[in-house]
N, C-alpha and C. Protein backbone atom coordinates (compact mmCIF):
# COMPACT_ATOMS: atom_id res chain seq x y z
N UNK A 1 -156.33 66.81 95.85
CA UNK A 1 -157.16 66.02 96.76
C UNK A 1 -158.00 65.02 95.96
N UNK A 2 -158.07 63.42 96.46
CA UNK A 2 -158.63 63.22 95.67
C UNK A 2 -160.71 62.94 95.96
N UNK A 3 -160.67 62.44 94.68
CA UNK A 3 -162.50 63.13 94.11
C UNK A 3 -163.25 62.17 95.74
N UNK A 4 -163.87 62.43 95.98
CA UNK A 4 -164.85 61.43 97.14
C UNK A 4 -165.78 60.77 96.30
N UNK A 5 -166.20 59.31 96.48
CA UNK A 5 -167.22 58.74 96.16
C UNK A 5 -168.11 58.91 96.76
N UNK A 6 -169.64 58.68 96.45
CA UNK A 6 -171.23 58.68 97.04
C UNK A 6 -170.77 57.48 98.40
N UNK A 7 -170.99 57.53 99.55
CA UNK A 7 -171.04 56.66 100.33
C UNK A 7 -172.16 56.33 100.83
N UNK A 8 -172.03 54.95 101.40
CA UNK A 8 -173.33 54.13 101.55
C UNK A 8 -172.59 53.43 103.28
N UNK A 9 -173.35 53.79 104.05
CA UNK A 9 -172.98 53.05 105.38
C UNK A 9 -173.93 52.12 105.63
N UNK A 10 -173.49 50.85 105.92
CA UNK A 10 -174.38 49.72 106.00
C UNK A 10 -173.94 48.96 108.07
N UNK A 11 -175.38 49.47 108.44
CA UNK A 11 -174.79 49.93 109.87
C UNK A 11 -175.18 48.14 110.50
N UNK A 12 -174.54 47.35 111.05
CA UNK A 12 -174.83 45.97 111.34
C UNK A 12 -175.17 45.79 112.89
N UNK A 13 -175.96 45.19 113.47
CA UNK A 13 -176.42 44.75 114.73
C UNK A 13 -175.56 43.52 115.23
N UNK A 14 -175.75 42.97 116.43
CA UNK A 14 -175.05 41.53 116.80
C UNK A 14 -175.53 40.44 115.84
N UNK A 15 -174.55 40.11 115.54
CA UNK A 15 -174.88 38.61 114.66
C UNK A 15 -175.30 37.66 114.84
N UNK A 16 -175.93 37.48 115.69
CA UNK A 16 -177.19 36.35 116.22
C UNK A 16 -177.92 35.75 115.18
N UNK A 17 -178.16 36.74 114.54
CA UNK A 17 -178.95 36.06 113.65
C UNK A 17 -178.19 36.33 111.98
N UNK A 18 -178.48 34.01 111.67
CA UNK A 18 -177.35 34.48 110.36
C UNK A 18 -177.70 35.25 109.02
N UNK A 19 -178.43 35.76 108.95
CA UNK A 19 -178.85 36.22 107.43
C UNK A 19 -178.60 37.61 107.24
N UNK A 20 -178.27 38.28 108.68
CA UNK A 20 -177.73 39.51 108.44
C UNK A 20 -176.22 39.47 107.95
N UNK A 21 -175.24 38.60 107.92
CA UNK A 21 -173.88 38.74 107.37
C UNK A 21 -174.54 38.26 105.97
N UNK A 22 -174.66 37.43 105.71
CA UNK A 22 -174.98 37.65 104.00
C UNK A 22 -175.67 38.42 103.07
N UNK A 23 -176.67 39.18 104.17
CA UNK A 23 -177.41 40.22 103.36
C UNK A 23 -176.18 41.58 103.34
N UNK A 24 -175.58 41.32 104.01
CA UNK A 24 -174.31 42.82 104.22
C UNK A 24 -173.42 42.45 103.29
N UNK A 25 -173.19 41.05 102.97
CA UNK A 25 -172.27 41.31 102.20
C UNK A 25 -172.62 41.44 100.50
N UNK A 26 -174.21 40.68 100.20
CA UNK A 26 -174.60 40.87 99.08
C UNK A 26 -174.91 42.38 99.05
N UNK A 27 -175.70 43.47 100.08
CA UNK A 27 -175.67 44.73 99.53
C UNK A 27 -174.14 45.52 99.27
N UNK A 28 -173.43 45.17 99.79
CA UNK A 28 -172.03 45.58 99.74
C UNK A 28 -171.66 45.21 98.20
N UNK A 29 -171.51 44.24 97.91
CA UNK A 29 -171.48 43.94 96.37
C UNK A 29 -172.62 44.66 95.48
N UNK A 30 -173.85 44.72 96.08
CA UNK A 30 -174.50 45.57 95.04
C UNK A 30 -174.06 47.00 95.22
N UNK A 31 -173.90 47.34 96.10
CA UNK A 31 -173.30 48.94 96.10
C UNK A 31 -172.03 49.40 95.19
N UNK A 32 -171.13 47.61 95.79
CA UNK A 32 -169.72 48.25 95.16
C UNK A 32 -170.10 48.33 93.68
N UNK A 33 -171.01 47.12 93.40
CA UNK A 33 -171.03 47.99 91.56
C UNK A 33 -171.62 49.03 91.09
N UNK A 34 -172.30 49.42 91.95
CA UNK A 34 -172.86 50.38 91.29
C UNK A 34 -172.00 52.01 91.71
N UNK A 35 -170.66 51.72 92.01
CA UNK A 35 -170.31 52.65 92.24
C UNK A 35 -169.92 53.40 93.51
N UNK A 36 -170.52 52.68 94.57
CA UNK A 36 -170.72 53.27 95.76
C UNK A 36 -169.31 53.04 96.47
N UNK A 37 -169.31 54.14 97.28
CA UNK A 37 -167.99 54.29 98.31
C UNK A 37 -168.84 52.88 100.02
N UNK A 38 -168.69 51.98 100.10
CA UNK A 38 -168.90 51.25 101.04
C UNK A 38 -168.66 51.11 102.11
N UNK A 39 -168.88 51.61 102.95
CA UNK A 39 -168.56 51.45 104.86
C UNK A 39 -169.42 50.43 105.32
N UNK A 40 -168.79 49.50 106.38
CA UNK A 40 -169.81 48.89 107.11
C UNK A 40 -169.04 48.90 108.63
N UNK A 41 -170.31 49.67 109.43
CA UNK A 41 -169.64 49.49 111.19
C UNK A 41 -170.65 48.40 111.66
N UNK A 42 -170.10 48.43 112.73
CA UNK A 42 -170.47 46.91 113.64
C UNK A 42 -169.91 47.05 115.21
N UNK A 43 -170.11 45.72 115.50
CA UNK A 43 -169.38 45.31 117.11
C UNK A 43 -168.26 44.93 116.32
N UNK A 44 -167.84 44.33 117.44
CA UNK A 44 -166.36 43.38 117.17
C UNK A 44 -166.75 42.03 116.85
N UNK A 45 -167.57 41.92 117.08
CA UNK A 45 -167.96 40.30 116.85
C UNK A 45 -168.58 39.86 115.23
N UNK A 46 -169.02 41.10 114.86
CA UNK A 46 -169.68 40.95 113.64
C UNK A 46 -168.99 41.55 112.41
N UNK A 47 -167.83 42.33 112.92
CA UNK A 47 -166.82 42.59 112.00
C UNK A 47 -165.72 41.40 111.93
N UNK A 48 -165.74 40.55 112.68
CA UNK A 48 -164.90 39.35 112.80
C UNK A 48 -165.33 38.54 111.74
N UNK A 49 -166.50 38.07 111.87
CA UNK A 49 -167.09 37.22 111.17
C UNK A 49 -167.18 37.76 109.93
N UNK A 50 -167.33 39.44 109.57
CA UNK A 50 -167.23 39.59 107.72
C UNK A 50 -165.57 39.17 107.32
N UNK A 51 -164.77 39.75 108.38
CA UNK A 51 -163.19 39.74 107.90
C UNK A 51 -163.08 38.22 107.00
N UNK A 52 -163.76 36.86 108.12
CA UNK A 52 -163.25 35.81 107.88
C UNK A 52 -163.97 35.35 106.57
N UNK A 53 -165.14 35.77 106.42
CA UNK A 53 -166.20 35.62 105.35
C UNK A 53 -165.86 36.53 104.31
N UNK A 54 -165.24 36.91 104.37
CA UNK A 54 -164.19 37.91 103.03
C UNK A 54 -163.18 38.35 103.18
N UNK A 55 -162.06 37.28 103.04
CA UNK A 55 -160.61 37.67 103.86
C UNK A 55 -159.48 38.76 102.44
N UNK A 56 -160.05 38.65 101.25
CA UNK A 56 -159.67 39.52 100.29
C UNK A 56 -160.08 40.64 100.69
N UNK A 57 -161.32 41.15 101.21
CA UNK A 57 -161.99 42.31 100.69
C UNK A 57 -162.58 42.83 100.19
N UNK A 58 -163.34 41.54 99.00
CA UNK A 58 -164.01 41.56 97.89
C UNK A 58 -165.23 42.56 98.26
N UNK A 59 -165.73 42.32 98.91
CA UNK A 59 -167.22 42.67 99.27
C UNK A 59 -166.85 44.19 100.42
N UNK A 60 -166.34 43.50 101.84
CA UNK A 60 -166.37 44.53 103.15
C UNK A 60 -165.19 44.70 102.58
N UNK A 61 -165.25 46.01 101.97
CA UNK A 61 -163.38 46.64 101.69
C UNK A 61 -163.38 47.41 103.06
N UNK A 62 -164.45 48.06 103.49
CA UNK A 62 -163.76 49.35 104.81
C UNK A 62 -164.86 48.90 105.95
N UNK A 63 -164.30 48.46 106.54
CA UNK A 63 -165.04 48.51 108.77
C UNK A 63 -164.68 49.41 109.33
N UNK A 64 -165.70 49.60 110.09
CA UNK A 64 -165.28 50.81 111.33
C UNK A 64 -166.09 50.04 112.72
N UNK A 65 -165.54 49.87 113.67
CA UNK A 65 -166.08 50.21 114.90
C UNK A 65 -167.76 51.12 114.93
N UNK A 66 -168.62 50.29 115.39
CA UNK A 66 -169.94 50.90 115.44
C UNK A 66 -169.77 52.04 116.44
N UNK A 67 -169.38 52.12 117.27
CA UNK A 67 -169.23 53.60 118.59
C UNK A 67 -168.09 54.64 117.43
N UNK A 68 -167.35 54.78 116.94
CA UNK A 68 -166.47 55.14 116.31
C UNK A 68 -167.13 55.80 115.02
N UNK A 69 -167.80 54.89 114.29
CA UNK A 69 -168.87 55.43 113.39
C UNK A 69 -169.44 56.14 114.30
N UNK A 70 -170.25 55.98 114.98
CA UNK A 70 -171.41 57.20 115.49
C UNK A 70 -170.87 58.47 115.99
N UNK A 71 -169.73 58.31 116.59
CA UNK A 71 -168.93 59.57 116.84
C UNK A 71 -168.28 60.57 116.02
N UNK A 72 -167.90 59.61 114.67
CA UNK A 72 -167.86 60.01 112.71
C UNK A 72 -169.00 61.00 112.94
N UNK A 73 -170.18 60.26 112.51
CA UNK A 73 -171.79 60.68 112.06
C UNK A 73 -171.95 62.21 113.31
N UNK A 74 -171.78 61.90 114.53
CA UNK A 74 -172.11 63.11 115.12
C UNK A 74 -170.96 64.15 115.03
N UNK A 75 -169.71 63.93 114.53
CA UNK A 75 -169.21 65.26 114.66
C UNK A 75 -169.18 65.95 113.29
N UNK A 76 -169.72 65.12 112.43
CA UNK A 76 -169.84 65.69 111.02
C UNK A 76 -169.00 65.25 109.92
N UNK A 77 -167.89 64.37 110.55
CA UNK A 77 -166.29 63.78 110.05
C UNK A 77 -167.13 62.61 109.12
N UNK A 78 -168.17 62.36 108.86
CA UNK A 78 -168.98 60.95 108.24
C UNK A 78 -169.85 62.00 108.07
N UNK A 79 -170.35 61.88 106.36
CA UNK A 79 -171.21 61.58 106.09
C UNK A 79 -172.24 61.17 104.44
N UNK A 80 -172.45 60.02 104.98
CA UNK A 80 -172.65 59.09 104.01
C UNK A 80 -174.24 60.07 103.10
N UNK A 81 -174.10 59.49 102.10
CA UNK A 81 -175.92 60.04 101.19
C UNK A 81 -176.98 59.01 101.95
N UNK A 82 -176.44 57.74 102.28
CA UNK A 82 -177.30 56.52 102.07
C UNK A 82 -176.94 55.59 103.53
N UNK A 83 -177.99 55.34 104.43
CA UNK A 83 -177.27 54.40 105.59
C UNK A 83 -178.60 53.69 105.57
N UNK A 84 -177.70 52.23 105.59
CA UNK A 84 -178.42 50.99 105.89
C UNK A 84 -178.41 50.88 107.49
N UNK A 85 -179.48 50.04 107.69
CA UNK A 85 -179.18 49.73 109.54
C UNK A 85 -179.87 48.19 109.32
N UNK A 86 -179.28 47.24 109.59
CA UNK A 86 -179.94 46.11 110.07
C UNK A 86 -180.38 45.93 111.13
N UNK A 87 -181.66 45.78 111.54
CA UNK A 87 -182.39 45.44 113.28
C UNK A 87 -182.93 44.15 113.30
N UNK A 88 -182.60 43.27 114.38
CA UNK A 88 -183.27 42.22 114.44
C UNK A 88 -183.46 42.38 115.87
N UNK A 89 -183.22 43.15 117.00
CA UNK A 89 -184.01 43.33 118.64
C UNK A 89 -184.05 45.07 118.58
N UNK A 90 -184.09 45.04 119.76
CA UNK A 90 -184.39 46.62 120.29
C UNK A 90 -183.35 47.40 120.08
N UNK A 91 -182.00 46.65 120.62
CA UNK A 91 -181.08 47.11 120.16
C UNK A 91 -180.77 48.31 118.93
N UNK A 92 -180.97 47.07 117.86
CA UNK A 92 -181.31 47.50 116.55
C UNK A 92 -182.16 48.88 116.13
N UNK A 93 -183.19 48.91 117.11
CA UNK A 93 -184.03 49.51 116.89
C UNK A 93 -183.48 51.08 117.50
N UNK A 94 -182.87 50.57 118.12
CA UNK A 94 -181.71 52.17 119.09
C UNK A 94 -181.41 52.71 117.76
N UNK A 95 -180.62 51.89 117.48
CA UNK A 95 -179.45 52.56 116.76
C UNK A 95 -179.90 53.02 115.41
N UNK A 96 -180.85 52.42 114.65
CA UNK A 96 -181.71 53.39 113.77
C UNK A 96 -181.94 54.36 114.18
N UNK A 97 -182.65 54.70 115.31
CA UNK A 97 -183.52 55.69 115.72
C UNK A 97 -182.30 56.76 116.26
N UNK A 98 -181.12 56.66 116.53
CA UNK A 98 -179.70 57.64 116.59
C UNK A 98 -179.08 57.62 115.77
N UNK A 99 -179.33 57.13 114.47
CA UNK A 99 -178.88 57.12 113.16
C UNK A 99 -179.82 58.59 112.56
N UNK A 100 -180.99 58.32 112.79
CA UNK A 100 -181.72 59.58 111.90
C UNK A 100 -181.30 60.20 112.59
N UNK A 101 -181.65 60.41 113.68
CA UNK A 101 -181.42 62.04 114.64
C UNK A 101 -179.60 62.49 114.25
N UNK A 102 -178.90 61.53 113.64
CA UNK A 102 -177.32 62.25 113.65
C UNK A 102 -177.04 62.46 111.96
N UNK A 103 -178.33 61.27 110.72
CA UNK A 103 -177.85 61.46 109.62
C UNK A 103 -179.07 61.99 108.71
N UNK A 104 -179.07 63.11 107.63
CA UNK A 104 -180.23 63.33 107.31
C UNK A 104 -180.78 62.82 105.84
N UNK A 105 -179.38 62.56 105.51
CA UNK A 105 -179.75 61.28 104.24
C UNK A 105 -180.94 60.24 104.18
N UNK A 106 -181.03 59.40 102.97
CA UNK A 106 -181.40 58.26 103.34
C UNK A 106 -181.14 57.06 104.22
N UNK A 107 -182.73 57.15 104.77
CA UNK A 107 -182.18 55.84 106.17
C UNK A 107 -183.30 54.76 105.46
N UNK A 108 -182.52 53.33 105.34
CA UNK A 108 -183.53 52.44 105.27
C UNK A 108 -182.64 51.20 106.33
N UNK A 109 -183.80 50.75 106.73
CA UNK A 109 -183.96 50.36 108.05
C UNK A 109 -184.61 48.59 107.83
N UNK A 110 -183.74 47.91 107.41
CA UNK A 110 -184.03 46.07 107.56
C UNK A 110 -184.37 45.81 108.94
N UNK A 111 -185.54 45.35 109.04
CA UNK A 111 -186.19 45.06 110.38
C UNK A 111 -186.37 43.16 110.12
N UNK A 112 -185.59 42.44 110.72
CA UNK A 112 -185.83 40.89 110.75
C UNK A 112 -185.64 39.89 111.90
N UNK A 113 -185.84 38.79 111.59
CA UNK A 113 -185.88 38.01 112.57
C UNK A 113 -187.26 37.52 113.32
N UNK A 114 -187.07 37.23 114.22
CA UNK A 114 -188.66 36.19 114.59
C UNK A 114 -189.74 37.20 115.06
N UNK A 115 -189.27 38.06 115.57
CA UNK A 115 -189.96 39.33 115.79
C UNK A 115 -190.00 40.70 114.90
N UNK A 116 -189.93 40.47 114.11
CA UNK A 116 -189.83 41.03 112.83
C UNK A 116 -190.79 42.46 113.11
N UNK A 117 -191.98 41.31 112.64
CA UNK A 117 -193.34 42.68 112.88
C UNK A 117 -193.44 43.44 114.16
N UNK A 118 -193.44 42.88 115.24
CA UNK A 118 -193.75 43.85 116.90
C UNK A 118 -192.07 44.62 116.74
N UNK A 119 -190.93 44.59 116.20
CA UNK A 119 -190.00 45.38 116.23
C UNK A 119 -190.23 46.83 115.11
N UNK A 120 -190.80 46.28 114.16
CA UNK A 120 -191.03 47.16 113.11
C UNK A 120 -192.16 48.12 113.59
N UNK A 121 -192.86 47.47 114.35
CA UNK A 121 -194.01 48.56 115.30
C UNK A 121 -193.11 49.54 116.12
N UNK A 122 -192.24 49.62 116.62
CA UNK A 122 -191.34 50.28 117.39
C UNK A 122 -190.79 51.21 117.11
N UNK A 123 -190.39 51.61 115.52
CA UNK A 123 -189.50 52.50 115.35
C UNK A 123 -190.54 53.63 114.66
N UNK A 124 -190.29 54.70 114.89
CA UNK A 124 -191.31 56.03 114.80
C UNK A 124 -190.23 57.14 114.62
N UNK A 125 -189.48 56.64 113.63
CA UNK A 125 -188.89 57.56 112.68
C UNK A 125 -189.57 57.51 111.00
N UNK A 126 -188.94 58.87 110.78
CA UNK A 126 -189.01 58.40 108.77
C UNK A 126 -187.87 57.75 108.19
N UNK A 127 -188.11 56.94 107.55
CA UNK A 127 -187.50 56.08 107.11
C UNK A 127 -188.18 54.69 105.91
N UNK A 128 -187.48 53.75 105.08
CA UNK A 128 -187.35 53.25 104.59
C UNK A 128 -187.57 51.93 104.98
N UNK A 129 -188.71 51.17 104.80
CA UNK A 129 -188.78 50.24 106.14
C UNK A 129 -188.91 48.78 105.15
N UNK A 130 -187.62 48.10 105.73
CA UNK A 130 -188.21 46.46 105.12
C UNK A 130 -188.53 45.76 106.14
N UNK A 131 -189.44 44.92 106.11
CA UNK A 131 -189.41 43.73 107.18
C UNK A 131 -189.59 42.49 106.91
N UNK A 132 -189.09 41.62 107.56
CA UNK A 132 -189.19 40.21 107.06
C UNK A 132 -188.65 39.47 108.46
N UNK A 133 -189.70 37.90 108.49
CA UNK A 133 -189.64 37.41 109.56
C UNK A 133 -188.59 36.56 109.05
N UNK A 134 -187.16 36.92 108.67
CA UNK A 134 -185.83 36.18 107.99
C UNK A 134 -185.20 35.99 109.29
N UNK A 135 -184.36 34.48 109.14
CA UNK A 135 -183.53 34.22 110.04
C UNK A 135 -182.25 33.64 109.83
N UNK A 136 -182.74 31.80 109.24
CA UNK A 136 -181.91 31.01 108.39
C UNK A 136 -182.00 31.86 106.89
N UNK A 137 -182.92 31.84 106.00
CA UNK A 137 -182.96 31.88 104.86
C UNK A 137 -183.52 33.54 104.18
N UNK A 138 -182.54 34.03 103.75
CA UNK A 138 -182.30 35.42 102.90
C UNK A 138 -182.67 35.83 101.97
N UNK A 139 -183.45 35.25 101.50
CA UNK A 139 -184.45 35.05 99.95
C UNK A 139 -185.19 36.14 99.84
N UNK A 140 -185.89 35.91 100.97
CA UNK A 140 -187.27 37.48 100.78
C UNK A 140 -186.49 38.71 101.18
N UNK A 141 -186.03 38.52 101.99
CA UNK A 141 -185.33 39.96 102.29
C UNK A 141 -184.17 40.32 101.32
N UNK A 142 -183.08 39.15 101.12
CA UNK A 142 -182.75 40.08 99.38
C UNK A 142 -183.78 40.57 98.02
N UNK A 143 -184.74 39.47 98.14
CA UNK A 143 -185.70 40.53 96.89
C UNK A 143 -186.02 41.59 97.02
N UNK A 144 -186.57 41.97 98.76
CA UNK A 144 -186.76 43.05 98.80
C UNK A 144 -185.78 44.22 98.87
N UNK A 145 -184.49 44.13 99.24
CA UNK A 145 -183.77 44.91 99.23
C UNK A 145 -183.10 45.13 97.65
N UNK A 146 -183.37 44.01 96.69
CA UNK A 146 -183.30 44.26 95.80
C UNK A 146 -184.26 45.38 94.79
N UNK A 147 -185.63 45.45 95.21
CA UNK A 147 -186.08 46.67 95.41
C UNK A 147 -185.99 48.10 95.35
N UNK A 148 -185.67 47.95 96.58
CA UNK A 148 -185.38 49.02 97.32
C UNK A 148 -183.74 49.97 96.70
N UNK A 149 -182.97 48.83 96.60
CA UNK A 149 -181.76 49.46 95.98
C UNK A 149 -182.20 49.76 94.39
């Protein structure tokens, strides 16, 4: 059988806003070097847009279906050491908050976009919290996730 790598799930929201596909794909590259086994789930719409934005693989080697992942994570068939969640609405803010309750690893939790701060008020889990009022430009929120990783 072979050995399993450390996995890292990097969980993505609707792509509305652009700085979440480039921050997924730069932590994806920082993961892949450092070793990490890389998952990233999504919608369909936001796994579209990594496919075309990395049609090798370089970066998003493995997608899953975001409902598909969570059904992974709750039956026990997934599970990662390390899950990212990008939030930029409430949405976002769901699916963190059914991320801890299903994973007991590390959760860190990118909170961005124009509502940055009143979203980051919202979530009342433990967790790993970045925030940044990022939308167009990815600067602060890669330093900080540079950080953090």
């Amino acid at each position: 059988m072979e050995e399993e790598r450390d996995e890292t799930l990097i969980l993505l929201g609707c792509p509305e806003v652009p700085v979440q596909q480039a921050l997924a794909l730069y932590a994806a590259d920082r993961l892949n070097e450092a070793g990490k086994d890389v998952l990233i789930a999504g919608n369909s719409a936001v796994l579209v847009l990594l496919k075309v934005s990395d049609p090798k693989k370089v970066y998003a080697k493995k997608m899953v279906e975001l409902d598909r992942c969570i059904e992974e994570l709750a039956s026990g068939e997934r599970t990662p050491s390390t899950c990212i969640v990008f939030a930029h609405n409430d949405a976002g803010i769901s699916y963190a908050t059914t991320i801890r309750y299903l994973f007991e690893g590390r959760l860190i939790v990118i909170v961005f976009g124009r509502e940055a701060e009143e979203l980051a008020e919202q979530l009342e889990i433990p967790c790993e919290m970045i925030v940044e009022k990022a939308v167009h430009n990815p600067g602060k929120l890669r330093k900080k996730l540079d950080e953090v990783l």
